[in-house]
Protein backbone atom coordinates (compact mmCIF):
# COMPACT_ATOMS: atom_id res chain seq x y z
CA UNK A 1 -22.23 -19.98 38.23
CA UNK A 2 -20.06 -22.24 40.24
CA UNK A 3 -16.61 -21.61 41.63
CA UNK A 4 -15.01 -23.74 39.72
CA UNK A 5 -16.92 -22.35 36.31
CA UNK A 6 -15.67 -18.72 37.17
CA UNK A 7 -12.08 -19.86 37.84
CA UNK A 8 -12.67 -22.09 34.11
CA UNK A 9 -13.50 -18.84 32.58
CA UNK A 10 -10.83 -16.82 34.22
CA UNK A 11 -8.13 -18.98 33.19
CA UNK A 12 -9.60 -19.42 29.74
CA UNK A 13 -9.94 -15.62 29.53
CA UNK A 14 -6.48 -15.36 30.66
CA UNK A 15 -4.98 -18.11 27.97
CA UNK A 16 -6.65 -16.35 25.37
CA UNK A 17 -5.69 -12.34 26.17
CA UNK A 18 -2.10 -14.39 27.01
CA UNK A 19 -2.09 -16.06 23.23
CA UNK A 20 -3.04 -12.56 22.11
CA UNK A 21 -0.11 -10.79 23.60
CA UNK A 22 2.36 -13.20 23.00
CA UNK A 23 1.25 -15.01 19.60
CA UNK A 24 -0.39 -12.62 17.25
CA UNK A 25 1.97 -11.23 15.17
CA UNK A 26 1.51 -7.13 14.54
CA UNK A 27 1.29 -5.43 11.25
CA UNK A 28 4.58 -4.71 10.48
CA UNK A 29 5.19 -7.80 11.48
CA UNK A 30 3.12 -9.81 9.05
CA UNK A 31 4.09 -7.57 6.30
CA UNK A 32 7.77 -8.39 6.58
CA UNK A 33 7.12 -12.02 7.34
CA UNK A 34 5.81 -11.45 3.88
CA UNK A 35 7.93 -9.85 2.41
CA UNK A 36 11.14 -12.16 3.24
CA UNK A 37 9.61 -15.10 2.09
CA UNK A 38 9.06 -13.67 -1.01
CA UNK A 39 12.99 -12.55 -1.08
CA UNK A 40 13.72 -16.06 -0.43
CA UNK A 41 11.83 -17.51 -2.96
CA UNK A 42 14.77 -17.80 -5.74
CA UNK A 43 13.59 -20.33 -8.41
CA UNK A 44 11.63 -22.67 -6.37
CA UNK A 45 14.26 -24.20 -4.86
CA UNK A 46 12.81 -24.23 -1.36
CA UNK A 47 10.00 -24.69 0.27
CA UNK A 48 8.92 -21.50 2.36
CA UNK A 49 7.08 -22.55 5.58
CA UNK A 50 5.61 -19.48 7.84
CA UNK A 51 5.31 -20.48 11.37
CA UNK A 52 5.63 -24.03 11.27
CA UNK A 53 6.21 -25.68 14.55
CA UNK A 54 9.74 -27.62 15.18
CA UNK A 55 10.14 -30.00 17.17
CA UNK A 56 14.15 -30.06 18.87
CA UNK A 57 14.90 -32.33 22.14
CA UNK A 58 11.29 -32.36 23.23
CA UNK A 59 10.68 -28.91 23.06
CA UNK A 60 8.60 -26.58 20.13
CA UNK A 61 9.51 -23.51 18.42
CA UNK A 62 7.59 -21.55 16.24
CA UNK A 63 9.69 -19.37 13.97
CA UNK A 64 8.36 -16.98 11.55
CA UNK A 65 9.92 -18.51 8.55
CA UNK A 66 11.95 -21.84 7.62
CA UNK A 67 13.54 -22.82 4.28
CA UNK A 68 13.41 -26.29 3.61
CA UNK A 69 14.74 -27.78 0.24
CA UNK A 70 12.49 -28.54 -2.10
CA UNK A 71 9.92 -31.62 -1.32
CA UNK A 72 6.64 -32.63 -2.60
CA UNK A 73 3.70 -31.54 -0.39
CA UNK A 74 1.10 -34.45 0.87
CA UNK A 75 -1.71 -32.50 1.68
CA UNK A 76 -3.63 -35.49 2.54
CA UNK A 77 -1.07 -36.27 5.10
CA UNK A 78 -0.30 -33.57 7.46
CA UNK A 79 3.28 -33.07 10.35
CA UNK A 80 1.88 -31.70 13.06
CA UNK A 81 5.74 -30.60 13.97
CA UNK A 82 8.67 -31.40 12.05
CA UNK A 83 11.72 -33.03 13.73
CA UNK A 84 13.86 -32.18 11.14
CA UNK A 85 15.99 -29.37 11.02
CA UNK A 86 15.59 -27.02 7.99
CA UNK A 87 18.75 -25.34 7.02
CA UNK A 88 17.47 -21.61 6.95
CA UNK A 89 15.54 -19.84 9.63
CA UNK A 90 14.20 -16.05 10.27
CA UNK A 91 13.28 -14.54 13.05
CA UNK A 92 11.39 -11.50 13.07
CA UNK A 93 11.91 -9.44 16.37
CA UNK A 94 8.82 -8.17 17.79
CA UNK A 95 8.46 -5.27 20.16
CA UNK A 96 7.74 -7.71 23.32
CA UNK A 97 10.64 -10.00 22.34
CA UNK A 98 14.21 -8.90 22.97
CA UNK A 99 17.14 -9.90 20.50
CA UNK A 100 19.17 -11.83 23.99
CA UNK A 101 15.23 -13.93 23.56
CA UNK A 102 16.05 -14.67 19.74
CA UNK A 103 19.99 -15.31 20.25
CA UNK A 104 18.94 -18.16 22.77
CA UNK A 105 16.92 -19.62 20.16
CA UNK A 106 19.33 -19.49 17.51
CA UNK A 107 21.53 -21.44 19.96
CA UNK A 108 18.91 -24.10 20.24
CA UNK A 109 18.55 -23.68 16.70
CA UNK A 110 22.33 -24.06 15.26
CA UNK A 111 22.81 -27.14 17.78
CA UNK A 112 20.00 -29.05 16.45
CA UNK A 113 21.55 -28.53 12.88
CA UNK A 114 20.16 -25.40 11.17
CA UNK A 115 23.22 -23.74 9.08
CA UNK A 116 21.83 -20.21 9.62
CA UNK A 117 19.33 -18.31 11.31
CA UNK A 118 18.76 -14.81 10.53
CA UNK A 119 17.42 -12.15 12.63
CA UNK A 120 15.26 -9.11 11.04
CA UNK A 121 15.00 -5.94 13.12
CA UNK A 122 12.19 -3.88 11.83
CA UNK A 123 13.33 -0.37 13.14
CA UNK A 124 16.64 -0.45 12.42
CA UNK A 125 15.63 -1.77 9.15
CA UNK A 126 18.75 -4.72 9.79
CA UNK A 127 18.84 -7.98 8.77
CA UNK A 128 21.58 -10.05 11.10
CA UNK A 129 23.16 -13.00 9.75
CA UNK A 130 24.12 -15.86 11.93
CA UNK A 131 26.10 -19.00 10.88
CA UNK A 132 27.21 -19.32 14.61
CA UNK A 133 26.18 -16.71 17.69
CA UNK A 134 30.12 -15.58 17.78
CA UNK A 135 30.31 -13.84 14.26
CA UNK A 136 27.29 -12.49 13.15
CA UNK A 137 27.02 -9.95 10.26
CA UNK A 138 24.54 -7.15 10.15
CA UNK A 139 23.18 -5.62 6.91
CA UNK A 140 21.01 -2.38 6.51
CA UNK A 141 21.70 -1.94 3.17
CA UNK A 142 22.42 -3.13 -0.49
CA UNK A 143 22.49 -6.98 -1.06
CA UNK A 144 23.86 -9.48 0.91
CA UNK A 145 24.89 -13.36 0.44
CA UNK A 146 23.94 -16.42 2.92
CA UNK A 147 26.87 -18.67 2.25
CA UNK A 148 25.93 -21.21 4.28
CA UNK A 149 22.33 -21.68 1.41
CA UNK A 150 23.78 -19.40 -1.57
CA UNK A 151 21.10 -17.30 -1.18
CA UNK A 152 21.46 -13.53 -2.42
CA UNK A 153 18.88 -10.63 -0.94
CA UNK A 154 18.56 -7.22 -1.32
CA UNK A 155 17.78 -5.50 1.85
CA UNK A 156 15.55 -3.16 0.10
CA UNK A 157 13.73 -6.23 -1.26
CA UNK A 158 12.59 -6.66 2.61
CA UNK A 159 12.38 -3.33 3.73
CA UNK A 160 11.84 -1.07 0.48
């Protein structure tokens, strides 16, 4: 084996146990990706999309869910990224991510035209509403209404 072959392998090694830490989503995780989406799905109205990569000035983001309006799918012809801003996005924090992490992406979020963005915190069993970073509205219980997409959940229709 070469020099350069070990240092391939090393960094390859490294990219992968990196992708692990950072990309995999966790248990909990997957189960309450799951389980909004399913909240959110009122009447087909909108199109669910889990982890769908956006493209906004040059840059992708990966959120755990967007809600696009209803559109037929060309599964012939796939978007590697979508430019396009969807109006609804969620965020499920993760124990490596801190919420200061997720509030910077709303901000990139919001600016390139999404009307809200919430924010699910698993332990605290909140969901945190966010038309705009400076009034944000938590819930942790009974329903709650997204004005901004006239959307109605039940918390306990996430987290029950």
């Amino acid at each position: 084996m070469t020099k350069n072959s070990r240092c391939l392998s090393f960094r390859v090694g490294w990219l992968e146990n990196y992708k692990k830490v950072t990309m995999s989503p966790s248990y909990n995780h997957s189960y309450l990706a799951y389980r909004v989406a399913k909240a959110l799905d009122q009447g087909e109205k909108y199109n669910i999309h889990i982890e769908v990569t956006l493209e906004f000035d040059g840059a992708n983001y990966v959120p755990d869910i967007a809600l696009y309006g209803k559109r037929p799918i060309d599964f012939l012809h796939d978007e590697i990224s979508s430019k396009a801003p969807p109006p609804l996005l969620v965020e499920i924090l993760s124990f490596h991510q801190s919420v200061n992490e997720i509030t910077d992406k709303f901000k990139i979020y919001l600016q390139a035209g999404v009307k809200s963005c919430w924010l699910v915190i698993p332990p605290t069993k909140t969901i945190v509403l966010f038309h705009d970073l400076q009034h944000p509205r938590s819930y942790s219980m009974g329903k709650f209404t997204d004005s901004n997409m006239g959307i109605e959940v039940s918390v306990d229709d996430i987290f029950g």
